[in-house]
N, C-alpha and C. Protein backbone atom coordinates (compact mmCIF):
# COMPACT_ATOMS: atom_id res chain seq x y z
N UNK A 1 111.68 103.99 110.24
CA UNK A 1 112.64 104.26 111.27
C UNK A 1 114.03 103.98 110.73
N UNK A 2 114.98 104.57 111.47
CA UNK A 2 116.46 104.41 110.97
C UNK A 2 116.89 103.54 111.28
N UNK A 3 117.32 102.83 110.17
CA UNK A 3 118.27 101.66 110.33
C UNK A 3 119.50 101.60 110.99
N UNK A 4 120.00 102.64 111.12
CA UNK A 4 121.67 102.63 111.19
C UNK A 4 122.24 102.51 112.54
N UNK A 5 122.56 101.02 113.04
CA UNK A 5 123.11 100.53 114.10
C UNK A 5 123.83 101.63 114.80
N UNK A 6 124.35 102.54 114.30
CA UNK A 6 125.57 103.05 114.73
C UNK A 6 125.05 104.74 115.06
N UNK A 7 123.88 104.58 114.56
CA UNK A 7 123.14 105.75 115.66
C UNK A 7 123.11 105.44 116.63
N UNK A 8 121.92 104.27 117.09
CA UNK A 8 121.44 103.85 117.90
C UNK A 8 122.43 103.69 119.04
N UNK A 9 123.57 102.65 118.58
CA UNK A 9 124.32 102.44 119.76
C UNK A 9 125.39 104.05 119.98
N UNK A 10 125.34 104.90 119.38
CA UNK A 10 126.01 105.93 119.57
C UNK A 10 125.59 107.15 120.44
N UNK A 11 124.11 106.45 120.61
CA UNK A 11 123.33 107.94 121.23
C UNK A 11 123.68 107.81 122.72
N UNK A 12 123.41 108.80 123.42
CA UNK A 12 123.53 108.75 124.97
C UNK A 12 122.04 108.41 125.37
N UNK A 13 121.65 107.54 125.54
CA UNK A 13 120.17 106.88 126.03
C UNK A 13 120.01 107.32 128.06
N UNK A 14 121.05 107.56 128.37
CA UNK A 14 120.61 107.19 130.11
C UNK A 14 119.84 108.17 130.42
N UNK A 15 118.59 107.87 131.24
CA UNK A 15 117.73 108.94 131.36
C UNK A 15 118.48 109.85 132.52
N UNK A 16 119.45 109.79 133.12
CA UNK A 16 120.24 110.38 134.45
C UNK A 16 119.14 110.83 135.25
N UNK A 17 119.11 111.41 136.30
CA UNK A 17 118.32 111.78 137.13
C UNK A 17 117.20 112.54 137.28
N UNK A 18 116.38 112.80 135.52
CA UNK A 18 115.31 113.30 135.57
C UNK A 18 114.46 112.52 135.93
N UNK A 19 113.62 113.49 136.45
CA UNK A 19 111.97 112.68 136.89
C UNK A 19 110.80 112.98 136.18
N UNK A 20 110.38 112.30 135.75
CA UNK A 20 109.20 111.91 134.89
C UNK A 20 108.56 113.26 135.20
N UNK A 21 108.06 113.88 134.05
CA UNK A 21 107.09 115.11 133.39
C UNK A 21 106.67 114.98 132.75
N UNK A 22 105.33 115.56 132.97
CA UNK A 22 104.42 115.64 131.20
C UNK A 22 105.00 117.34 130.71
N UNK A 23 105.69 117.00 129.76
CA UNK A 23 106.23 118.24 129.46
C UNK A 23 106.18 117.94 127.94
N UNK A 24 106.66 118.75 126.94
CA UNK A 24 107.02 118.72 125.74
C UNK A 24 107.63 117.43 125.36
N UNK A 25 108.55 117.33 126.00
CA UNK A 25 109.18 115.67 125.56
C UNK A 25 108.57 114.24 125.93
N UNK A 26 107.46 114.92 126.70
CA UNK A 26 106.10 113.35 127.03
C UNK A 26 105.53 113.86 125.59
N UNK A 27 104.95 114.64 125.25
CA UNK A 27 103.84 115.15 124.54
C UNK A 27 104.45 114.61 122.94
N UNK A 28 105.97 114.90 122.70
CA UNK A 28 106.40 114.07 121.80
C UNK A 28 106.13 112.71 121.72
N UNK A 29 106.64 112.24 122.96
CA UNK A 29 106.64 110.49 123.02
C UNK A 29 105.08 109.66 123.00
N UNK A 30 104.37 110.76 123.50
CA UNK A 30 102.90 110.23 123.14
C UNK A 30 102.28 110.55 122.07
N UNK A 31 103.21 111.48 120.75
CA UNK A 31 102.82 111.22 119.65
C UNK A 31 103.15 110.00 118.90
N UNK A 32 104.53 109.78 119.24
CA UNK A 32 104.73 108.41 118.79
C UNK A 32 104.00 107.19 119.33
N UNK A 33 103.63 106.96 120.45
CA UNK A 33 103.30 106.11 120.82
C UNK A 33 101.56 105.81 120.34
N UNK A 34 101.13 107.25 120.23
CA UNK A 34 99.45 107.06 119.43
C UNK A 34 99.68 106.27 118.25
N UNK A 35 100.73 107.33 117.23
CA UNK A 35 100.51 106.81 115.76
C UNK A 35 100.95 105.26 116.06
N UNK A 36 101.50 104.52 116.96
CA UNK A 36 101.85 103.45 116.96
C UNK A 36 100.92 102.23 117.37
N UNK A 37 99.91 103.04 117.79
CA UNK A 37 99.02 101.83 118.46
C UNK A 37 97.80 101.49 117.57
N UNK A 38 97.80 103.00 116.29
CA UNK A 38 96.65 102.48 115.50
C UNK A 38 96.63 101.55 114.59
N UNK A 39 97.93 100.68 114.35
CA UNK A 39 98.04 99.29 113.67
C UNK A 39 98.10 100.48 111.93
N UNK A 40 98.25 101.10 111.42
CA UNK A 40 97.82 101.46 110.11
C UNK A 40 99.17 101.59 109.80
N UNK A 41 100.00 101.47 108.68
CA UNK A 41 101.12 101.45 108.11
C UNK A 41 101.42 102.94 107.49
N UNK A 42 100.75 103.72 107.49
CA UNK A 42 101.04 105.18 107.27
C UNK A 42 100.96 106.17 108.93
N UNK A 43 100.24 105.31 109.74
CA UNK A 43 100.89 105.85 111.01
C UNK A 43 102.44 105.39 111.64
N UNK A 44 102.72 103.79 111.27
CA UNK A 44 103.56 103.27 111.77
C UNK A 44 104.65 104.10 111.37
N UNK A 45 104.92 104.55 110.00
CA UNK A 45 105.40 105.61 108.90
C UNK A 45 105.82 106.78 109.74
N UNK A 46 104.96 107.16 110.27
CA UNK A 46 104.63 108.65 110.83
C UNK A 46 105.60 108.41 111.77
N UNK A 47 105.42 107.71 112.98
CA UNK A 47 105.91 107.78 114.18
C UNK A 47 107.60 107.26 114.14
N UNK A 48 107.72 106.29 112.60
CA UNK A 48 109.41 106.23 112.30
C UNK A 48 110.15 107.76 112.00
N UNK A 49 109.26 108.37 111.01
CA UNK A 49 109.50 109.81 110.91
C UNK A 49 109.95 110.61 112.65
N UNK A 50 108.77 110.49 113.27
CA UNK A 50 109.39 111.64 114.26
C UNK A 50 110.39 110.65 115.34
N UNK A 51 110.33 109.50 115.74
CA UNK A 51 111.48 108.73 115.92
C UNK A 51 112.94 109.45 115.35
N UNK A 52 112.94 109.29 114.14
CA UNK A 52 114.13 109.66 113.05
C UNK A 52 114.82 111.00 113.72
N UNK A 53 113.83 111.78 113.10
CA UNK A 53 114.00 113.26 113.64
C UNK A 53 114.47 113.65 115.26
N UNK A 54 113.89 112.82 116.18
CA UNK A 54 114.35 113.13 117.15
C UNK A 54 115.82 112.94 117.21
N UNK A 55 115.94 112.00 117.11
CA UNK A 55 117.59 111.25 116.70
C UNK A 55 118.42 112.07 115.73
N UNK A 56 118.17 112.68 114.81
CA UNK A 56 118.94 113.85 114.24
C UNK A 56 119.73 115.02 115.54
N UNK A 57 118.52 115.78 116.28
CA UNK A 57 118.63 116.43 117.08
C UNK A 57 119.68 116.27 118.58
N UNK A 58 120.58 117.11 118.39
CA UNK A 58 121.64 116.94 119.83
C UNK A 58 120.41 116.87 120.78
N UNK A 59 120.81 115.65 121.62
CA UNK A 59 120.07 115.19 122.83
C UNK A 59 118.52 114.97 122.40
N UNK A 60 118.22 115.08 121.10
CA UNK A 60 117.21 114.11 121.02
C UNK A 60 116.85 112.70 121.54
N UNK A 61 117.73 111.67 121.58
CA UNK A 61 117.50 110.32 121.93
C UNK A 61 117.03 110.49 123.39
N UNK A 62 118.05 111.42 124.05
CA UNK A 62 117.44 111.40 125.53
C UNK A 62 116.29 111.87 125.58
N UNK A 63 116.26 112.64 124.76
CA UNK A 63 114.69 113.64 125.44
C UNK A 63 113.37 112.72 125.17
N UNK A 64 113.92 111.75 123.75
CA UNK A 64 112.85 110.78 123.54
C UNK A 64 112.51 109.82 124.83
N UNK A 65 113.38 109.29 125.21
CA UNK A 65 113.64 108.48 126.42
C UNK A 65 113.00 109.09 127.52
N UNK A 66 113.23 110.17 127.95
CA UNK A 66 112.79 111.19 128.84
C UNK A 66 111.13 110.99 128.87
N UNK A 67 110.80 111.61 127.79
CA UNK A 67 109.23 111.21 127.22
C UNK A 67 108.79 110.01 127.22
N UNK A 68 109.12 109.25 126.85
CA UNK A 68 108.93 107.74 127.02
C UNK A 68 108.72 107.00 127.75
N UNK A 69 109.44 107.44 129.07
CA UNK A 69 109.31 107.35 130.37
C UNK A 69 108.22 107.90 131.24
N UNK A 70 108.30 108.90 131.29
CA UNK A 70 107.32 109.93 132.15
C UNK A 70 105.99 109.42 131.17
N UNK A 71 105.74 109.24 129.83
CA UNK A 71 103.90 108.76 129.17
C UNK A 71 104.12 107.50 130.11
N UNK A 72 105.18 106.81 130.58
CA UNK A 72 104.83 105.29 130.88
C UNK A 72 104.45 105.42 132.44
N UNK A 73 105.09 106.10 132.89
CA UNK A 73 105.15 106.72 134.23
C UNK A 73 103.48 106.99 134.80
N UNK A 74 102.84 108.05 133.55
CA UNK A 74 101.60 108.36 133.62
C UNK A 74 100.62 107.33 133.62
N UNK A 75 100.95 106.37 132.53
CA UNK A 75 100.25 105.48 132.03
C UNK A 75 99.70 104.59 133.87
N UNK A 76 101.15 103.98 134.44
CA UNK A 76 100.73 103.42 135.62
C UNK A 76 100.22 104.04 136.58
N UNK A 77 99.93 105.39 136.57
CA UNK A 77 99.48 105.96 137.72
C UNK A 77 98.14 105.74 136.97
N UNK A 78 97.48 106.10 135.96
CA UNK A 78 96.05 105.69 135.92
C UNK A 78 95.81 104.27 136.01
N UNK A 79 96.16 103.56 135.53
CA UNK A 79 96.09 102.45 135.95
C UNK A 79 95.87 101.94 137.26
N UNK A 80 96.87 102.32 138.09
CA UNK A 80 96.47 102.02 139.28
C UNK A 80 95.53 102.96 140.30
N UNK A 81 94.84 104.03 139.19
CA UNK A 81 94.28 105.09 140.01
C UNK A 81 92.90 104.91 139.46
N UNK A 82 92.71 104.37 138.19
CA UNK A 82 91.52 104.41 137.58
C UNK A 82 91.13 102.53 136.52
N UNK A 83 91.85 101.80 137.06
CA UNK A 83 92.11 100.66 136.82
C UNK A 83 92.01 100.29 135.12
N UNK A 84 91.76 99.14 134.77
CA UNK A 84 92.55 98.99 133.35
C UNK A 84 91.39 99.96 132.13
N UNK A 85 91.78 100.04 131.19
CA UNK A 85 91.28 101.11 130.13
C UNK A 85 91.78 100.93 128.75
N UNK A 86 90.82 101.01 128.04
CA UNK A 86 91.66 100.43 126.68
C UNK A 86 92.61 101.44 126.36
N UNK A 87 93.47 100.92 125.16
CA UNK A 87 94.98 101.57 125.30
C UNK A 87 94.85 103.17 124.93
N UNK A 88 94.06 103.45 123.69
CA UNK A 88 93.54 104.47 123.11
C UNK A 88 93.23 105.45 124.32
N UNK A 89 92.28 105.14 125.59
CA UNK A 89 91.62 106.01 126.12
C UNK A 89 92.89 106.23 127.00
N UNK A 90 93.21 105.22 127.32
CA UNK A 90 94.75 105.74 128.23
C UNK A 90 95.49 106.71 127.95
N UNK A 91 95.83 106.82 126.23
CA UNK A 91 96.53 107.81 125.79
C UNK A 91 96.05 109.18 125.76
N UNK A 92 94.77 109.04 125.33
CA UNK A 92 94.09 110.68 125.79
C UNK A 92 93.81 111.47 126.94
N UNK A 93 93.89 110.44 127.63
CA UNK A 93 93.82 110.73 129.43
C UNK A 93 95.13 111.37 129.48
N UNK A 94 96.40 110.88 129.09
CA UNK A 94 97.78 111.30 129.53
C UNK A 94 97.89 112.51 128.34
N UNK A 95 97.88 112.65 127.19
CA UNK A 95 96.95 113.69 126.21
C UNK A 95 96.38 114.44 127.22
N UNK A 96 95.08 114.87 127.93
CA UNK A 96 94.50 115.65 128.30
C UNK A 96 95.99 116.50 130.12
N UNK A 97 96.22 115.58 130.52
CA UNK A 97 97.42 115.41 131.41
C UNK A 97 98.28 116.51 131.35
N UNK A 98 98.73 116.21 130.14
CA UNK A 98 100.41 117.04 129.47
C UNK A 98 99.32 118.01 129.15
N UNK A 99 98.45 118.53 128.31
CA UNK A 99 97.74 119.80 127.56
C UNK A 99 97.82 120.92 129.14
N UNK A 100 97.10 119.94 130.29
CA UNK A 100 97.13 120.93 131.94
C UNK A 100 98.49 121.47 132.22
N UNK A 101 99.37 120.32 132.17
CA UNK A 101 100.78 120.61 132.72
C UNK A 101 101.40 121.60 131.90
N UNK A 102 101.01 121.21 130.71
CA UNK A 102 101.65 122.54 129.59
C UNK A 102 100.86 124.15 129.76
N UNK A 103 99.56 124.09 130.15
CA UNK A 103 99.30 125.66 130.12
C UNK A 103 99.29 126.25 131.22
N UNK A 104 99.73 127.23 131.18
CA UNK A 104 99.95 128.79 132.02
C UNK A 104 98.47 128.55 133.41
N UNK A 105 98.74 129.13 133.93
CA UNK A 105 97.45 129.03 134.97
C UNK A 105 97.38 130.03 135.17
């Protein structure tokens, strides 16, 4: 992940008045958040990579944030809909989630 203070504090982070979606920018944030939970140092790798990249991108930081939000968003609605679950299965549940919300009907 990028070091450089002066991204970080430079980006526009406020999520403003969107509301949580499983959309493309969850589906990002729950890639990062998988490669992050498998403890392996070539995932941890991975998910600094698309971290990075997002942050390159005008309005990347938000959209990360955006995503970040709405997987966490998801996360407590199973939780409180299907009670606790190890972290892994949580993520495929919100995985299977975003794949519905994303296709055409």
């Amino acid at each position: 992940m990028s070091s450089d203070g002066a991204n970080v504090a430079g980006a526009d982070l406020s999520p403003g008045a969107l509301a949580p979606e499983l959309d493309g920018a969850a589906a990002e944030a729950l890639a990062v958040l998988t490669l992050l939970t498998t403890g392996d140092a070539r995932d941890i790798e991975r998910a600094g990579h698309l971290v990075d990249e997002a942050f390159e991108r005008p309005g990347g930081p938000r959209r990360l944030v955006h995503g970040l939000s709405s997987v966490s968003a998801a996360l407590l609605v199973l939780l409180e809909f299907h009670g606790a679950c190890p972290v892994e299965e949580g993520l495929r549940r919100v995985g299977r989630l975003i794949a519905q919300a994303e296709t055409p009907a």
